[in-house]
Protein backbone atom coordinates (compact mmCIF):
# COMPACT_ATOMS: atom_id res chain seq x y z
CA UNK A 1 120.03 111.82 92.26
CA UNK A 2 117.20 109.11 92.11
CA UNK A 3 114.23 109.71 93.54
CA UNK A 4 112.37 106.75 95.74
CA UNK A 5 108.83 106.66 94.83
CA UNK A 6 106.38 106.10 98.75
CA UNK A 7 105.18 102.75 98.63
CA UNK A 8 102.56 101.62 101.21
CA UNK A 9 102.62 97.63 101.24
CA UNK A 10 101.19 96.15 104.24
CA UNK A 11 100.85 92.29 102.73
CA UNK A 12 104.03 92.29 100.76
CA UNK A 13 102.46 92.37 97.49
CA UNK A 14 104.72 91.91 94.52
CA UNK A 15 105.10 95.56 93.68
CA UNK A 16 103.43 94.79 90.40
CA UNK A 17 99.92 94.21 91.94
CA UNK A 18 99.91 97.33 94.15
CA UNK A 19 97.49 100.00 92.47
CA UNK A 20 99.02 102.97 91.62
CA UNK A 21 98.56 106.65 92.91
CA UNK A 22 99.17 109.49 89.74
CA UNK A 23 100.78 112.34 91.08
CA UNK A 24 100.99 114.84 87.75
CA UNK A 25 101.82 117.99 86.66
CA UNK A 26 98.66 119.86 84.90
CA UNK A 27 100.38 122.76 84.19
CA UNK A 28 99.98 125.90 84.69
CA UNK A 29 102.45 129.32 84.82
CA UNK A 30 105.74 129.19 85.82
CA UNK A 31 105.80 129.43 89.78
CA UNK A 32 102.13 128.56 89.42
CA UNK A 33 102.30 125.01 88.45
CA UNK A 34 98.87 122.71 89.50
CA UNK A 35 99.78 119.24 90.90
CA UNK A 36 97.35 116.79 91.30
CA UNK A 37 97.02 113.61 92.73
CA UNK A 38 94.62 110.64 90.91
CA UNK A 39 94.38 106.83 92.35
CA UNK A 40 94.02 104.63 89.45
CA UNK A 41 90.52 103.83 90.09
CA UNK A 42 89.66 107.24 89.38
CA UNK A 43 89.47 108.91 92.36
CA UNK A 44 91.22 112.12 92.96
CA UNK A 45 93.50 112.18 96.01
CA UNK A 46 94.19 115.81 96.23
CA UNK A 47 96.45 119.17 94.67
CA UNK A 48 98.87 121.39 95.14
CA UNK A 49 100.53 124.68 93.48
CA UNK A 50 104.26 124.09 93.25
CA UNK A 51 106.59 126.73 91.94
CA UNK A 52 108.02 123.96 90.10
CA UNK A 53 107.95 119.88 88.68
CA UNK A 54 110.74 119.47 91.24
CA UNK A 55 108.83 120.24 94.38
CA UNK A 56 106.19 118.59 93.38
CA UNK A 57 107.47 115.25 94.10
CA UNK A 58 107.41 115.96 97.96
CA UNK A 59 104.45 118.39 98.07
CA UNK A 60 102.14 115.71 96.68
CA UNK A 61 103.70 112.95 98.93
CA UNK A 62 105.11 111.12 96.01
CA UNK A 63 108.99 110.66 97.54
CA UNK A 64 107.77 111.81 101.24
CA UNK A 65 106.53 108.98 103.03
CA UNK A 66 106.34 111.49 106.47
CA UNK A 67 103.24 113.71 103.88
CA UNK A 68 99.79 114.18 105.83
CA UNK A 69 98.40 113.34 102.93
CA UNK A 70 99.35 108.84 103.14
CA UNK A 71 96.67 108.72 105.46
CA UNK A 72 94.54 109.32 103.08
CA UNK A 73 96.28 107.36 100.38
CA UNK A 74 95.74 104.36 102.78
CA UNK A 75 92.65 104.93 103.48
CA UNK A 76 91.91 104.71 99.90
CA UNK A 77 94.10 101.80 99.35
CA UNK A 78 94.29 99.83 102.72
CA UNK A 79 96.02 97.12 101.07
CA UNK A 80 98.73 98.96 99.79
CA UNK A 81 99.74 101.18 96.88
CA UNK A 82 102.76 103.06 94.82
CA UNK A 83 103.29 105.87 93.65
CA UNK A 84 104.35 107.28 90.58
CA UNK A 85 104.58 110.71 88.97
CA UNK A 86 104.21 111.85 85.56
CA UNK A 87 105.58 115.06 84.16
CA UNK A 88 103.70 117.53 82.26
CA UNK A 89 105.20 116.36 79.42
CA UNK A 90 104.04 112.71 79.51
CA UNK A 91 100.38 113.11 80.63
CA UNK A 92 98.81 112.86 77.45
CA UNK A 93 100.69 109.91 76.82
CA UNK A 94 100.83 107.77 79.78
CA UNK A 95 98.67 104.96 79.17
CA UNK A 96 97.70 104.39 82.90
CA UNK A 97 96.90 107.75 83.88
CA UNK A 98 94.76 108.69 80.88
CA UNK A 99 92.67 105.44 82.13
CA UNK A 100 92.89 106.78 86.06
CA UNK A 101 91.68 110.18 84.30
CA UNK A 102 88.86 108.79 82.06
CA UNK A 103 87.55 106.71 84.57
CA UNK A 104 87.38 109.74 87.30
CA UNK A 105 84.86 111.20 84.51
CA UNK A 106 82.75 108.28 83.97
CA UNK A 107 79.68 108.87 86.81
């Protein structure tokens, strides 16, 4: 089954210009994973510990547009946003979320 990513688009952007919100697995033990949640500006949205990748989808907000945690999001990102998630397998290679992740360490 697919899963349909939240997005938050207030001024019908093309979906291409909306910024993006990382939701990614860090890893962790099994039933112990760490989710976290990065905008791609850098700042850091929030975590959770999911027993699994697969829960981590909703948990974070990433496919449940009914989460607490979009008022946040759009409070961040008034103007809209997506969101996208990125398995623990593809962190250290996904181009935009190293950049959301390097530029959350830059002061």
């Amino acid at each position: 089954m697919e899963k349909h990513y939240v997005k938050h688009n207030p001024l019908n952007k093309p979906e291409d210009q909306l910024p993006v919100i990382y939701g990614y697995c860090e890893g962790g033990q099994l039933s112990n994973l760490v989710g976290k949640l990065i905008a791609e500006d850098g700042k850091f949205l929030g975590q959770h510990i999911c027993s699994s990748e697969g829960w981590m989808y909703g948990d974070l907000g990433i496919t449940d547009p009914d989460s607490g945690r979009h008022k946040d999001f759009k409070e961040h990102y008034p103007e809209g946003y997506r969101m996208q998630f990125v398995s623990y397998n593809h962190v250290k290679h996904h181009v935009g979320l190293q950049d959301a992740l390097v530029k959350h360490m830059v002061p």
